[in-house]
PDB file of N, CA and C in Angstrom:
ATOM      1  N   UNK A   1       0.840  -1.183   0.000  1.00  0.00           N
ATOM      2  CA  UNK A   1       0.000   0.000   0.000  1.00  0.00           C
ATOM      3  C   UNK A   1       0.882   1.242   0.000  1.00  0.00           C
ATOM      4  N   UNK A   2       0.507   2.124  -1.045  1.00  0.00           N
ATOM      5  CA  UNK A   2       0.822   3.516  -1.049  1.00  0.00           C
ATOM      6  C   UNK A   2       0.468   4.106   0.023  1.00  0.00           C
ATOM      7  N   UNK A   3       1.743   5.289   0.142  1.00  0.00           N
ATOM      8  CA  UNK A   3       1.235   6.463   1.605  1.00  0.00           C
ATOM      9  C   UNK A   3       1.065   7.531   0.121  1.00  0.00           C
ATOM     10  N   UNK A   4      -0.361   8.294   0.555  1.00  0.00           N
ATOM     11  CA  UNK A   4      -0.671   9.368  -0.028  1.00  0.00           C
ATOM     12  C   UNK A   4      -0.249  10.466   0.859  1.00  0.00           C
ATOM     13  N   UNK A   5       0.525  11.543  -0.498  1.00  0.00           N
ATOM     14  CA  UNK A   5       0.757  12.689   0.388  1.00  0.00           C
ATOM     15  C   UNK A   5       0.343  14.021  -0.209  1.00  0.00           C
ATOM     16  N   UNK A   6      -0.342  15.102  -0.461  1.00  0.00           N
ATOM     17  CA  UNK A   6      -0.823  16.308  -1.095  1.00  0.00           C
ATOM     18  C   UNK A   6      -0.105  17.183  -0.721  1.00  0.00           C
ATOM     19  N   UNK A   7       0.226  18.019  -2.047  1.00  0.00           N
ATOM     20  CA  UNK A   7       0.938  19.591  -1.354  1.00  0.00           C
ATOM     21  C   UNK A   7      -0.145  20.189  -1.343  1.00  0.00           C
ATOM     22  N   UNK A   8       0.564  21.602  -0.976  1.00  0.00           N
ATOM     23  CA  UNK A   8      -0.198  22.229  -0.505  1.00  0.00           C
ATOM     24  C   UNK A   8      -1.227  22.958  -1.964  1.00  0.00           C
ATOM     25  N   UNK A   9      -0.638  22.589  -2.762  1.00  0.00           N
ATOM     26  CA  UNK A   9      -1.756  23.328  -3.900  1.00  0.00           C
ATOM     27  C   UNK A   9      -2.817  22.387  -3.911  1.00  0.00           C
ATOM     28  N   UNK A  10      -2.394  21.155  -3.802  1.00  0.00           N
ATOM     29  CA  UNK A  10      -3.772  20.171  -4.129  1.00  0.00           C
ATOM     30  C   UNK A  10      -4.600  20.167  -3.093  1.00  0.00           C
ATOM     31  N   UNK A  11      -4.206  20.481  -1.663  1.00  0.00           N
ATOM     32  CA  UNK A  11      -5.035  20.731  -0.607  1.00  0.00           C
ATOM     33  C   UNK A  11      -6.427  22.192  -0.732  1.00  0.00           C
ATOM     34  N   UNK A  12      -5.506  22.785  -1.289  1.00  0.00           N
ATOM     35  CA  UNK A  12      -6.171  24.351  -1.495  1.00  0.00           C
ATOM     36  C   UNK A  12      -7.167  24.038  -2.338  1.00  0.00           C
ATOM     37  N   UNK A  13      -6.797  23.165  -3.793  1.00  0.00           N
ATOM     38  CA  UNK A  13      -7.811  22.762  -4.707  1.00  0.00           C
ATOM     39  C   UNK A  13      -8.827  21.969  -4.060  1.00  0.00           C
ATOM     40  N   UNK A  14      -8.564  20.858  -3.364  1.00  0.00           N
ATOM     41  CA  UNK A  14      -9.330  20.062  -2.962  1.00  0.00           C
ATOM     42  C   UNK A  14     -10.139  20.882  -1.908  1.00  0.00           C
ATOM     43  N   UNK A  15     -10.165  21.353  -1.093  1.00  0.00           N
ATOM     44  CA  UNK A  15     -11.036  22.360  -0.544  1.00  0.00           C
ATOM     45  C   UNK A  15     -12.014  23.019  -1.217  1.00  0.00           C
ATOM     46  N   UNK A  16     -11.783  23.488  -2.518  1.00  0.00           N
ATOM     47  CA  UNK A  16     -12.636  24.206  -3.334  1.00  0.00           C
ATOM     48  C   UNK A  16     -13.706  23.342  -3.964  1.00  0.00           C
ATOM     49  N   UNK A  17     -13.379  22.037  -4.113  1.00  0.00           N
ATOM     50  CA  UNK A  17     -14.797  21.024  -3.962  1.00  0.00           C
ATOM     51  C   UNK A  17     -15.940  20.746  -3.503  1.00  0.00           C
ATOM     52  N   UNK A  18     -17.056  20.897  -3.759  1.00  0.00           N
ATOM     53  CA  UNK A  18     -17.994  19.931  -3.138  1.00  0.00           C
ATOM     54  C   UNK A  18     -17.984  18.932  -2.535  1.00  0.00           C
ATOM     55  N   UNK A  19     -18.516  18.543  -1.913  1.00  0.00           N
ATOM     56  CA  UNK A  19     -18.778  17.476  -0.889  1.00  0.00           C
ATOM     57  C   UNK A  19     -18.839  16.238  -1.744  1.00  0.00           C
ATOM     58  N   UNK A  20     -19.455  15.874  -2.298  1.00  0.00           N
ATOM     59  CA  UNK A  20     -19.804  14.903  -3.007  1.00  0.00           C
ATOM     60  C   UNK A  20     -18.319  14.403  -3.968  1.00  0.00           C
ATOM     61  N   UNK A  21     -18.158  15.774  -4.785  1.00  0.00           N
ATOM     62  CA  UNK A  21     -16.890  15.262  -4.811  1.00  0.00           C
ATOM     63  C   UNK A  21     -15.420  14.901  -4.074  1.00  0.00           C
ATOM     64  N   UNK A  22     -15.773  15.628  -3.264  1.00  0.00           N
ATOM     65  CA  UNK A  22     -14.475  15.270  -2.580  1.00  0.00           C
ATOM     66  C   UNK A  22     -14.282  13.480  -1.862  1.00  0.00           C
ATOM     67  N   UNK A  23     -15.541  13.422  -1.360  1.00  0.00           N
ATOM     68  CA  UNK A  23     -15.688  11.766  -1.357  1.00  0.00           C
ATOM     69  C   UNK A  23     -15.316  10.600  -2.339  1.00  0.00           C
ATOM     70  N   UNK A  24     -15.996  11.291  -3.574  1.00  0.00           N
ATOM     71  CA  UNK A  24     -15.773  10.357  -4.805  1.00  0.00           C
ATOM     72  C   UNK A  24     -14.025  10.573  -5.117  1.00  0.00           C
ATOM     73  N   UNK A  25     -13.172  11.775  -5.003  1.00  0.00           N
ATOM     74  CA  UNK A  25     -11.443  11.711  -5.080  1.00  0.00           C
ATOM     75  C   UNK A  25     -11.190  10.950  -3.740  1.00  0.00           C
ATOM     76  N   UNK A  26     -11.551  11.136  -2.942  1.00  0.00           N
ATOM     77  CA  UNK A  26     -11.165   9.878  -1.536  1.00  0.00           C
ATOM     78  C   UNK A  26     -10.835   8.848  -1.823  1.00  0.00           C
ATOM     79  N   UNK A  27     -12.012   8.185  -2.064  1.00  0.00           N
ATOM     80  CA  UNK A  27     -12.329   7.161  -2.965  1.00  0.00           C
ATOM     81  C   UNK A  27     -11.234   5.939  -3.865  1.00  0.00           C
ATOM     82  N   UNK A  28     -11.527   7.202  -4.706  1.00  0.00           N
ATOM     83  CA  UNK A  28     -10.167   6.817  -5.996  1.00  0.00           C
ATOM     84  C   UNK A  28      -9.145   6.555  -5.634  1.00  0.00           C
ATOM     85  N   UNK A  29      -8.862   7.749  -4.560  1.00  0.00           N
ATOM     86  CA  UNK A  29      -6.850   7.713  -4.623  1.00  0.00           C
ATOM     87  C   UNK A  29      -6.803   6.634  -3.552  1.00  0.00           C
ATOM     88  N   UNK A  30      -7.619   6.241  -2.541  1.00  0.00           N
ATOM     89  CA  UNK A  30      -7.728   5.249  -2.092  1.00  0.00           C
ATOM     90  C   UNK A  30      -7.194   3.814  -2.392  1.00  0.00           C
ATOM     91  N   UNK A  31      -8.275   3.466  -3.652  1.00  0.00           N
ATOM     92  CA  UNK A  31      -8.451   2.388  -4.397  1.00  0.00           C
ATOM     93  C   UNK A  31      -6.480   2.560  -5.235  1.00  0.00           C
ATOM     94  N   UNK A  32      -6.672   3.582  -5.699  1.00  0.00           N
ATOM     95  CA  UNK A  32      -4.925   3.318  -6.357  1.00  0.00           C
ATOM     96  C   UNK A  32      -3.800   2.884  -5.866  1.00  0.00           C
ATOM     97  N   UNK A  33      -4.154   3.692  -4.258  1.00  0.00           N
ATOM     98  CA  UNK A  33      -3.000   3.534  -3.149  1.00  0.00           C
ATOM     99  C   UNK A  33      -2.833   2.176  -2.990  1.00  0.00           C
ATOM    100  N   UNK A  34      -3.823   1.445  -2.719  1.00  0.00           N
ATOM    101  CA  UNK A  34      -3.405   0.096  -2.354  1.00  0.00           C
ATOM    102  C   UNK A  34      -2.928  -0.436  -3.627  1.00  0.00           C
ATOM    103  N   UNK A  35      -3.244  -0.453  -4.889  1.00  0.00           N
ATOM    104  CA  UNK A  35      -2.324  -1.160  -5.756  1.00  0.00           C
ATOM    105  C   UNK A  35      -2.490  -0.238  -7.719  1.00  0.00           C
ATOM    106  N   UNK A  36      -1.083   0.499  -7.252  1.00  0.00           N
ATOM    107  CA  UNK A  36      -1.361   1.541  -8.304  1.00  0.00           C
ATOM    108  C   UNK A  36      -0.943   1.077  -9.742  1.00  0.00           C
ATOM    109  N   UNK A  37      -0.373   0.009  -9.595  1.00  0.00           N
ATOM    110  CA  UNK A  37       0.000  -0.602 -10.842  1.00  0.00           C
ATOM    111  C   UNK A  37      -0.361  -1.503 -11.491  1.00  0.00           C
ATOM    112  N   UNK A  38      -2.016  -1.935 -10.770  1.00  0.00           N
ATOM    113  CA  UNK A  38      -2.877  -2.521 -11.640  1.00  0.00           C
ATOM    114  C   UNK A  38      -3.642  -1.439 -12.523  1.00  0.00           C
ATOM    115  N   UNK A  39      -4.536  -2.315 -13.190  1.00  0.00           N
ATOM    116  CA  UNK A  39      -5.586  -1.618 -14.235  1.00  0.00           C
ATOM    117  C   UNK A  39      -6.216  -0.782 -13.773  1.00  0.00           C
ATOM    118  N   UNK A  40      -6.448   0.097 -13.976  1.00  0.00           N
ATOM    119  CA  UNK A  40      -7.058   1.482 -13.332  1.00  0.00           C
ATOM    120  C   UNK A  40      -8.003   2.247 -14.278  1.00  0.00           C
ATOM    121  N   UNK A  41      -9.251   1.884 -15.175  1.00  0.00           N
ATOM    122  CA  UNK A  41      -9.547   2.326 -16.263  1.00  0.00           C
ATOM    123  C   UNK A  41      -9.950   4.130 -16.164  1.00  0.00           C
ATOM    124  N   UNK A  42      -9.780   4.871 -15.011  1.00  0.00           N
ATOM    125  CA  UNK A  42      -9.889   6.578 -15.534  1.00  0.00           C
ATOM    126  C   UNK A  42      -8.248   7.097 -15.289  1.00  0.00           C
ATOM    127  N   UNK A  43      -7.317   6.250 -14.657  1.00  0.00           N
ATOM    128  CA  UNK A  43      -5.973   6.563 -14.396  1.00  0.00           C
ATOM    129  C   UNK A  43      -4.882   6.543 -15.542  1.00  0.00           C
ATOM    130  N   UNK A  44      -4.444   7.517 -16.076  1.00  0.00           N
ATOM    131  CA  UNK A  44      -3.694   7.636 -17.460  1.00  0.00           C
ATOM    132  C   UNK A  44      -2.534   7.671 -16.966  1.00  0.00           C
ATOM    133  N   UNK A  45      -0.832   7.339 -17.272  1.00  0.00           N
ATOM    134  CA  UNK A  45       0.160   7.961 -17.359  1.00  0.00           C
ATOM    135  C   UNK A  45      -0.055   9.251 -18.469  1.00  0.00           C
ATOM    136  N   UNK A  46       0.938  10.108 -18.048  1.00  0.00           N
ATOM    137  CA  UNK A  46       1.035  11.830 -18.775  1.00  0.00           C
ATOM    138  C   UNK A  46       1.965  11.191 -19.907  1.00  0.00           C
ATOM    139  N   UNK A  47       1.884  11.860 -21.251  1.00  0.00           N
ATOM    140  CA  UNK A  47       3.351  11.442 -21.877  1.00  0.00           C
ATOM    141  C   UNK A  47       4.219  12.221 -21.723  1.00  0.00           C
ATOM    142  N   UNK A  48       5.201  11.964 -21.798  1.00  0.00           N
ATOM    143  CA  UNK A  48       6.619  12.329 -21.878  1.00  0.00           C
ATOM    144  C   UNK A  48       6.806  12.832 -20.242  1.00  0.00           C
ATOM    145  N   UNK A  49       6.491  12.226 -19.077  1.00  0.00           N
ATOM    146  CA  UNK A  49       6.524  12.664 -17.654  1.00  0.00           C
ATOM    147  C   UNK A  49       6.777  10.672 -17.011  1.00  0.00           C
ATOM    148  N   UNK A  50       8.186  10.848 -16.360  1.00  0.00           N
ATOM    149  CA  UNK A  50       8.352   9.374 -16.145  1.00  0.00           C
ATOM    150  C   UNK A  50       7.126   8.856 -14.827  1.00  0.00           C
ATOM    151  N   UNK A  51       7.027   9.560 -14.268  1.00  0.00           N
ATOM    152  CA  UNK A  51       5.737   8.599 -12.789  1.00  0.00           C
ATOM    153  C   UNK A  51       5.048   9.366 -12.847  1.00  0.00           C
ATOM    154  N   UNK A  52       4.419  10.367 -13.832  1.00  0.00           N
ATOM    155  CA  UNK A  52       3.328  11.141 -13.186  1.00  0.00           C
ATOM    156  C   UNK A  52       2.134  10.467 -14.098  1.00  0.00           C
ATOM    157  N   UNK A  53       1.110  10.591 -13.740  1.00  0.00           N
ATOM    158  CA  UNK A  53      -0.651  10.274 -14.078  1.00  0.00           C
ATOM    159  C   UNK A  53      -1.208  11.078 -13.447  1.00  0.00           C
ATOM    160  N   UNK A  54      -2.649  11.084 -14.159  1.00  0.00           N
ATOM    161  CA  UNK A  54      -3.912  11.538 -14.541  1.00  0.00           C
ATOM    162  C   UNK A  54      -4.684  10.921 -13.931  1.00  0.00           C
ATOM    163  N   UNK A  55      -6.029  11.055 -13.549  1.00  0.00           N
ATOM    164  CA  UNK A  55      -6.831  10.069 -12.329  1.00  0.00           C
ATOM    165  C   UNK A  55      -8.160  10.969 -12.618  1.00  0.00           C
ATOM    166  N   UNK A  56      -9.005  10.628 -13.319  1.00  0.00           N
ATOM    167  CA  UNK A  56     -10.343  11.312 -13.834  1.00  0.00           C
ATOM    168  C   UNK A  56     -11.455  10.625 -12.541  1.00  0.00           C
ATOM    169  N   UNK A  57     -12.236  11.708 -11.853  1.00  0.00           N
ATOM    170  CA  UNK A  57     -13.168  11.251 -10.967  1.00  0.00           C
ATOM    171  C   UNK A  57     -14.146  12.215 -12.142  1.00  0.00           C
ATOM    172  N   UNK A  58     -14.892  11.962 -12.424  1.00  0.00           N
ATOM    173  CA  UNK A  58     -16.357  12.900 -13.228  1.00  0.00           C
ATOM    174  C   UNK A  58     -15.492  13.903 -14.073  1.00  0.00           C
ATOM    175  N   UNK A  59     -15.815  14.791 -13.555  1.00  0.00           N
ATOM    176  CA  UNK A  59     -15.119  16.299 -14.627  1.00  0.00           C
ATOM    177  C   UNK A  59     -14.020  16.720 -14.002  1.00  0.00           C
ATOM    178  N   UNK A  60     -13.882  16.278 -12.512  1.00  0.00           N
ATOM    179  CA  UNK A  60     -12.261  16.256 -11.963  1.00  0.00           C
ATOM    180  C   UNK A  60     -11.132  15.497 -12.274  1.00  0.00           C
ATOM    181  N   UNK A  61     -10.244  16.115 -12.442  1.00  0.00           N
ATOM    182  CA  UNK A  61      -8.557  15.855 -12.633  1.00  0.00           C
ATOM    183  C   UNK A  61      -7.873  15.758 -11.533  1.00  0.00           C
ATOM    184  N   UNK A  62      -6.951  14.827 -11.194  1.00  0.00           N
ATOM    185  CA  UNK A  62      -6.401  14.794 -10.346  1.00  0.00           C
ATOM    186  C   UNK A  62      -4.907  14.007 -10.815  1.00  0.00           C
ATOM    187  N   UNK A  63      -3.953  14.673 -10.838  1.00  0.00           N
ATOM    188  CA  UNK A  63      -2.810  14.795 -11.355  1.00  0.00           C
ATOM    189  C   UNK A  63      -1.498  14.527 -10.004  1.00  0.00           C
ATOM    190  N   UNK A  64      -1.156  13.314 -10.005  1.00  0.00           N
ATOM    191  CA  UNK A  64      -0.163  12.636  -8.906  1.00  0.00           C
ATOM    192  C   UNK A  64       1.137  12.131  -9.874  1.00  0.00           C
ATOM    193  N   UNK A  65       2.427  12.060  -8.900  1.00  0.00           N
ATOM    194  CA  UNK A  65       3.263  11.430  -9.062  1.00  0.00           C
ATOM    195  C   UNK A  65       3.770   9.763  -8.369  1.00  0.00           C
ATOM    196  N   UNK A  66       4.038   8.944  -8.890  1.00  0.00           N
ATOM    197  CA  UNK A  66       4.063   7.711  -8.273  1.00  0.00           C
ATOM    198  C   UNK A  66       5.657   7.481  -7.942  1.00  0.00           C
ATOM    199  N   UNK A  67       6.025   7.179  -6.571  1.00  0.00           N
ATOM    200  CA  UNK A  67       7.467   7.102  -6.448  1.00  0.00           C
ATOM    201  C   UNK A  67       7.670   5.341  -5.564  1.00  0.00           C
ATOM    202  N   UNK A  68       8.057   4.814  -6.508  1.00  0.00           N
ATOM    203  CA  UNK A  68       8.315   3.181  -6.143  1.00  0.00           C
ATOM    204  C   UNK A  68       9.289   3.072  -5.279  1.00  0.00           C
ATOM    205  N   UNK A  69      10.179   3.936  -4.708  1.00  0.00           N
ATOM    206  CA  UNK A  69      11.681   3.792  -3.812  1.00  0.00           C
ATOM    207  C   UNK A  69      10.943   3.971  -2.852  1.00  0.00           C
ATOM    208  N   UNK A  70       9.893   4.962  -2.448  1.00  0.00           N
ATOM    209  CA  UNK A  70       9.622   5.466  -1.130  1.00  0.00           C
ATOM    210  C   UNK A  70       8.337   4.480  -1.078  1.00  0.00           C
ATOM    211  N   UNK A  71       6.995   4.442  -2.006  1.00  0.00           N
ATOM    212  CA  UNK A  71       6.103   4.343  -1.605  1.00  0.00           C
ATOM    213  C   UNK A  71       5.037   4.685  -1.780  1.00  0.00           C
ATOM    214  N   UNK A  72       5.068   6.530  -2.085  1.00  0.00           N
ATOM    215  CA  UNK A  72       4.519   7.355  -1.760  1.00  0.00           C
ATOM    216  C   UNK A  72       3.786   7.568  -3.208  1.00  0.00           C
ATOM    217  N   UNK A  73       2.799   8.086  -3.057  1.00  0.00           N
ATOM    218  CA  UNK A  73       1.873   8.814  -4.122  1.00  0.00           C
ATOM    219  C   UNK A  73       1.130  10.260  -3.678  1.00  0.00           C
ATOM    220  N   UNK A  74       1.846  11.278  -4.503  1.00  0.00           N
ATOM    221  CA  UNK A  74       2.028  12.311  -4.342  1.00  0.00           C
ATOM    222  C   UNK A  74       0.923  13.011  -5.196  1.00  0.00           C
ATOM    223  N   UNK A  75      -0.074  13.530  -4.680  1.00  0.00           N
ATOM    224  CA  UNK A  75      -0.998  14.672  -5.296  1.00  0.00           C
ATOM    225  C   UNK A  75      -0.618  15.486  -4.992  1.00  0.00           C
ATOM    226  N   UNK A  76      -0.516  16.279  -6.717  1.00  0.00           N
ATOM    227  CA  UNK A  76       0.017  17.832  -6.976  1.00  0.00           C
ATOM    228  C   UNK A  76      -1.204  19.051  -7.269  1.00  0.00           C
ATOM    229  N   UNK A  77      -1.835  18.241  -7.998  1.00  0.00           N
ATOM    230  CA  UNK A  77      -3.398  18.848  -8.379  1.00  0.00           C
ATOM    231  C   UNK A  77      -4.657  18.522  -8.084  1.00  0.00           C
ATOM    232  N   UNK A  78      -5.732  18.990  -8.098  1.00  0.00           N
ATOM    233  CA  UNK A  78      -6.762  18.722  -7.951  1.00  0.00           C
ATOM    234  C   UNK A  78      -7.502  19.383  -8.473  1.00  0.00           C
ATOM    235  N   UNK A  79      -8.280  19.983 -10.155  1.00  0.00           N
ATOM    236  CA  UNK A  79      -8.805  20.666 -10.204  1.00  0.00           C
ATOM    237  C   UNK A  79     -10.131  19.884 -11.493  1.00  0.00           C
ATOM    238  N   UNK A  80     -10.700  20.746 -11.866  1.00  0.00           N
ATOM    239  CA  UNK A  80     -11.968  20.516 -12.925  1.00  0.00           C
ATOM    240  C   UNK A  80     -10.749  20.660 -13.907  1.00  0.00           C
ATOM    241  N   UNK A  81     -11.521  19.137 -14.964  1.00  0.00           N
ATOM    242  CA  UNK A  81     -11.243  19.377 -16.335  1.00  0.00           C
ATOM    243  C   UNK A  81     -10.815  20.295 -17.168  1.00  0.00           C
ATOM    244  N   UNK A  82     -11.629  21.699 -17.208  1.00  0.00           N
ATOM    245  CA  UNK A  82     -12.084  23.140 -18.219  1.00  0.00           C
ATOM    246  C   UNK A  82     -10.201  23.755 -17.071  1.00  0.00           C
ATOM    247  N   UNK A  83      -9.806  23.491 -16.186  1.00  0.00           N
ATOM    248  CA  UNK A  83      -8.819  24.460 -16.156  1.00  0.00           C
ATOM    249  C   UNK A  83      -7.422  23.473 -15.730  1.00  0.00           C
ATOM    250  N   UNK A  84      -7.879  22.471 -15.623  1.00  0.00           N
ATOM    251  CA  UNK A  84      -6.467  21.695 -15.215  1.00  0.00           C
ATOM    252  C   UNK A  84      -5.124  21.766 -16.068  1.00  0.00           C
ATOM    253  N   UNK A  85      -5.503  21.850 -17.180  1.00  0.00           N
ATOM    254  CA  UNK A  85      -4.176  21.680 -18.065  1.00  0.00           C
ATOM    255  C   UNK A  85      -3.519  22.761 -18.912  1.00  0.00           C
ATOM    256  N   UNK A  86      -4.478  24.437 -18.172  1.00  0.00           N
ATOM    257  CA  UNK A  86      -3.549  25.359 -18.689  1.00  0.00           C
ATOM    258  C   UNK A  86      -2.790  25.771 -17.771  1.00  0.00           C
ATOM    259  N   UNK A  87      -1.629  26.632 -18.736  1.00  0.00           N
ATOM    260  CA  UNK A  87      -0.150  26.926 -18.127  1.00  0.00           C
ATOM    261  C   UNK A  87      -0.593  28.053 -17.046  1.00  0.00           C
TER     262      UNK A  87
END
């Protein structure tokens, strides 16, 4: 099992959620933590980014790094679809 850890931007994002969603990202990163390197059908690797993925809950994005030395699975983001992926 993965230790999940959030910075502080994904905390700030995740706050700005609804209730409902924030349960349903619980959820997810949950289910990954314990075994992130099975099949995961809304969980994408990014291209050209060596451990980072994509993790679609509804119209939320949730954008982590996976680090196999430590353990750890690291949420960086947390935001809606319409703004996650501009600069």
């Amino acid at each position: 099992m993965y230790t999940v850890i959030t910075s502080k931007n994904a905390d700030k994002d995740f706050d700005r959620l609804n209730k409902p969603d924030q349960e349903k990202t619980i959820t997810k990163l949950k289910f990954i933590a314990a075994n992130p390197f099975s099949s995961h059908p809304n969980a994408t690797k990014i291209q050209g980014e060596k451990n980072t993925f994509r993790l679609r809950v509804g119209n939320i994005r949730v954008l982590y790094d996976l680090d196999t030395k430590s353990q750890t699975l690291t949420v960086w983001r947390v935001k809606p679809r319409s703004s996650t992926y501009r600069p």
